[in-house]
Protein backbone atom coordinates (compact mmCIF):
# COMPACT_ATOMS: atom_id res chain seq x y z
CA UNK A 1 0.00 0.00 0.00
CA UNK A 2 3.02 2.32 0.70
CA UNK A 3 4.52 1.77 -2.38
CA UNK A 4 1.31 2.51 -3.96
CA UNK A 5 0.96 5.68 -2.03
CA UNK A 6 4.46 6.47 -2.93
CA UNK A 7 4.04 6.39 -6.71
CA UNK A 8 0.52 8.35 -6.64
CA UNK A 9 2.48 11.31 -5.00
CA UNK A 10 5.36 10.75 -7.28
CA UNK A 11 3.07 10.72 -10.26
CA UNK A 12 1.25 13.68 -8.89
CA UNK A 13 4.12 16.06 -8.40
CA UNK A 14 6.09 15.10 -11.67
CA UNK A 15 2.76 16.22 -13.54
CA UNK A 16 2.54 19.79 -11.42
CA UNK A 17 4.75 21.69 -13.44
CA UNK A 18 3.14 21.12 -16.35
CA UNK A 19 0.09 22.29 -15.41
CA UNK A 20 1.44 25.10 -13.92
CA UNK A 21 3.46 26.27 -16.73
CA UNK A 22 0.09 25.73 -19.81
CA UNK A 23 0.48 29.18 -20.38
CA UNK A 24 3.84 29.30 -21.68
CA UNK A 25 4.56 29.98 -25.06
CA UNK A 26 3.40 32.24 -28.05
CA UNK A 27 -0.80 33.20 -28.29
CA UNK A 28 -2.33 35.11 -30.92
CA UNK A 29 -5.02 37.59 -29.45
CA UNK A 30 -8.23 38.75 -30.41
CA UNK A 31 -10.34 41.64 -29.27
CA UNK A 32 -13.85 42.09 -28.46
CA UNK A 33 -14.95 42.85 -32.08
CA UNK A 34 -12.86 39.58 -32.97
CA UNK A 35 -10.13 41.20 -34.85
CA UNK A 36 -6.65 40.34 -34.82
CA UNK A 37 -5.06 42.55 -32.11
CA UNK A 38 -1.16 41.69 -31.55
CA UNK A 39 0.95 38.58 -30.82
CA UNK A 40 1.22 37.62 -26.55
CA UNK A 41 4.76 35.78 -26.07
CA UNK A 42 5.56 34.51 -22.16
CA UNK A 43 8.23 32.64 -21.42
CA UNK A 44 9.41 32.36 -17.64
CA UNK A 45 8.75 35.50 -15.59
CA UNK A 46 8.56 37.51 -18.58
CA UNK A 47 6.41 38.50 -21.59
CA UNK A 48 6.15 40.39 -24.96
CA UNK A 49 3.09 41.91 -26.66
CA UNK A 50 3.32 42.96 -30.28
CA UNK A 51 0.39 45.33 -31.27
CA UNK A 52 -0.61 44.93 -34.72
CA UNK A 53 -1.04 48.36 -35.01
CA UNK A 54 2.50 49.94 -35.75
CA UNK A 55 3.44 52.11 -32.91
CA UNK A 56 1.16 50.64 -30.41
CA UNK A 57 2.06 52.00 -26.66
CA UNK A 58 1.13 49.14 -25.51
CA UNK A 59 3.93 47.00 -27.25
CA UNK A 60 6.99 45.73 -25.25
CA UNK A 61 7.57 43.72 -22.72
CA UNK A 62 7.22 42.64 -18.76
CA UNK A 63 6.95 40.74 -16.05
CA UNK A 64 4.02 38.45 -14.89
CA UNK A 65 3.34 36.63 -11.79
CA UNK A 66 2.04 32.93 -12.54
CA UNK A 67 -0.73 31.75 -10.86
CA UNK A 68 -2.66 28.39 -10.78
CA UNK A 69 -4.89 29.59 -13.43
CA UNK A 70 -3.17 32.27 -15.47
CA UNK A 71 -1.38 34.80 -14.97
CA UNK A 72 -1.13 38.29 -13.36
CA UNK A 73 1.25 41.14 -15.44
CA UNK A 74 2.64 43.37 -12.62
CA UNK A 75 4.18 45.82 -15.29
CA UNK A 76 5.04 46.76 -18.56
CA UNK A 77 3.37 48.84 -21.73
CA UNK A 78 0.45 45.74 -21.44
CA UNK A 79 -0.47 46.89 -17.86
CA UNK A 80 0.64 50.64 -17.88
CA UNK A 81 -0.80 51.58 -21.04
CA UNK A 82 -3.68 48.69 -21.82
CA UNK A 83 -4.16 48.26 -18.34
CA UNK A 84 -4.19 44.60 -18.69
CA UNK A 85 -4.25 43.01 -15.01
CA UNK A 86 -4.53 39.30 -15.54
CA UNK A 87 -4.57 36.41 -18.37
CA UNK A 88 -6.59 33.39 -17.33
CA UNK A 89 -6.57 29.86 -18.60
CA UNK A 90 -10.13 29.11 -20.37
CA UNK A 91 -10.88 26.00 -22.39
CA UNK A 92 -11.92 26.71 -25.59
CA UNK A 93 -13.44 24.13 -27.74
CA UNK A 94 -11.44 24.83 -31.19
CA UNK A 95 -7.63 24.87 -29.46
CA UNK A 96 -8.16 23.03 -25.78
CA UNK A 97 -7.48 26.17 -23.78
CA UNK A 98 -7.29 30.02 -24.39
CA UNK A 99 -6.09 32.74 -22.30
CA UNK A 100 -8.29 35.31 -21.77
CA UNK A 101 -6.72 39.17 -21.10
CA UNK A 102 -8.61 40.56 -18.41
CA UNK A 103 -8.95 44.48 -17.16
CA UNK A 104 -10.28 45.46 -13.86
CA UNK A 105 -13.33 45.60 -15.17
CA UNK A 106 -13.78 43.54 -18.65
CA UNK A 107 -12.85 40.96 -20.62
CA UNK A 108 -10.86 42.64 -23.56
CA UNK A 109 -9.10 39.86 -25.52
CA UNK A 110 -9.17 36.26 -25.72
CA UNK A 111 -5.60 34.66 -27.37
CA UNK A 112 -5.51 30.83 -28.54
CA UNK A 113 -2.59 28.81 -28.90
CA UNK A 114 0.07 29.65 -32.00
């Protein structure tokens, strides 16, 4: 019985960090009238945004804060100048999971897998 114990919590913690980390990697975003609206890379502590729009202010990069379900940006052009607070991890039924860019008071874009 130990040694099944032993496994399960083996099992269970090998798995953790990649669950924690499903948010990892490059997501194409769309905003709320569905239109293509920049490129979200995270890797790490750290992300990138590139607008579509050239000279967007709120293109660059910053640092995020992962959390079980997403992420939270703590600064950067995203946050200062889109105000962007948080991504969460959705599922979406086309790509498995989505991350949906989130102010302090709306949902503005919603970015699937690249």
């Amino acid at each position: 019985m130990r040694r099944f114990a032993l496994t399960f919590a083996l099992f269970a913690l090998s798995a953790m960090p990649a669950l924690a980390q499903a948010y990892q990697g490059n997501w194409s975003c769309r905003d709320a009238t569905t239109n293509r609206a920049g490129i979200l890379t995270i890797y790490g502590q750290v992300y990138g945004w590139a607008a579509r729009t050239a000279n967007d202010p709120s293109s660059g990069t910053g640092t995020i804060t992962p959390y079980q379900d997403g992420v939270g940006f703590n600064d950067g052009n995203l946050r200062a100048n889109g105000a962007i607070q948080a991504g969460r991890l959705i599922d979406d039924v086309n790509y498995g999971s989505a991350l949906q860019l989130e102010t302090a008071d709306a949902i503005v874009m919603l970015c699937n897998p690249r």
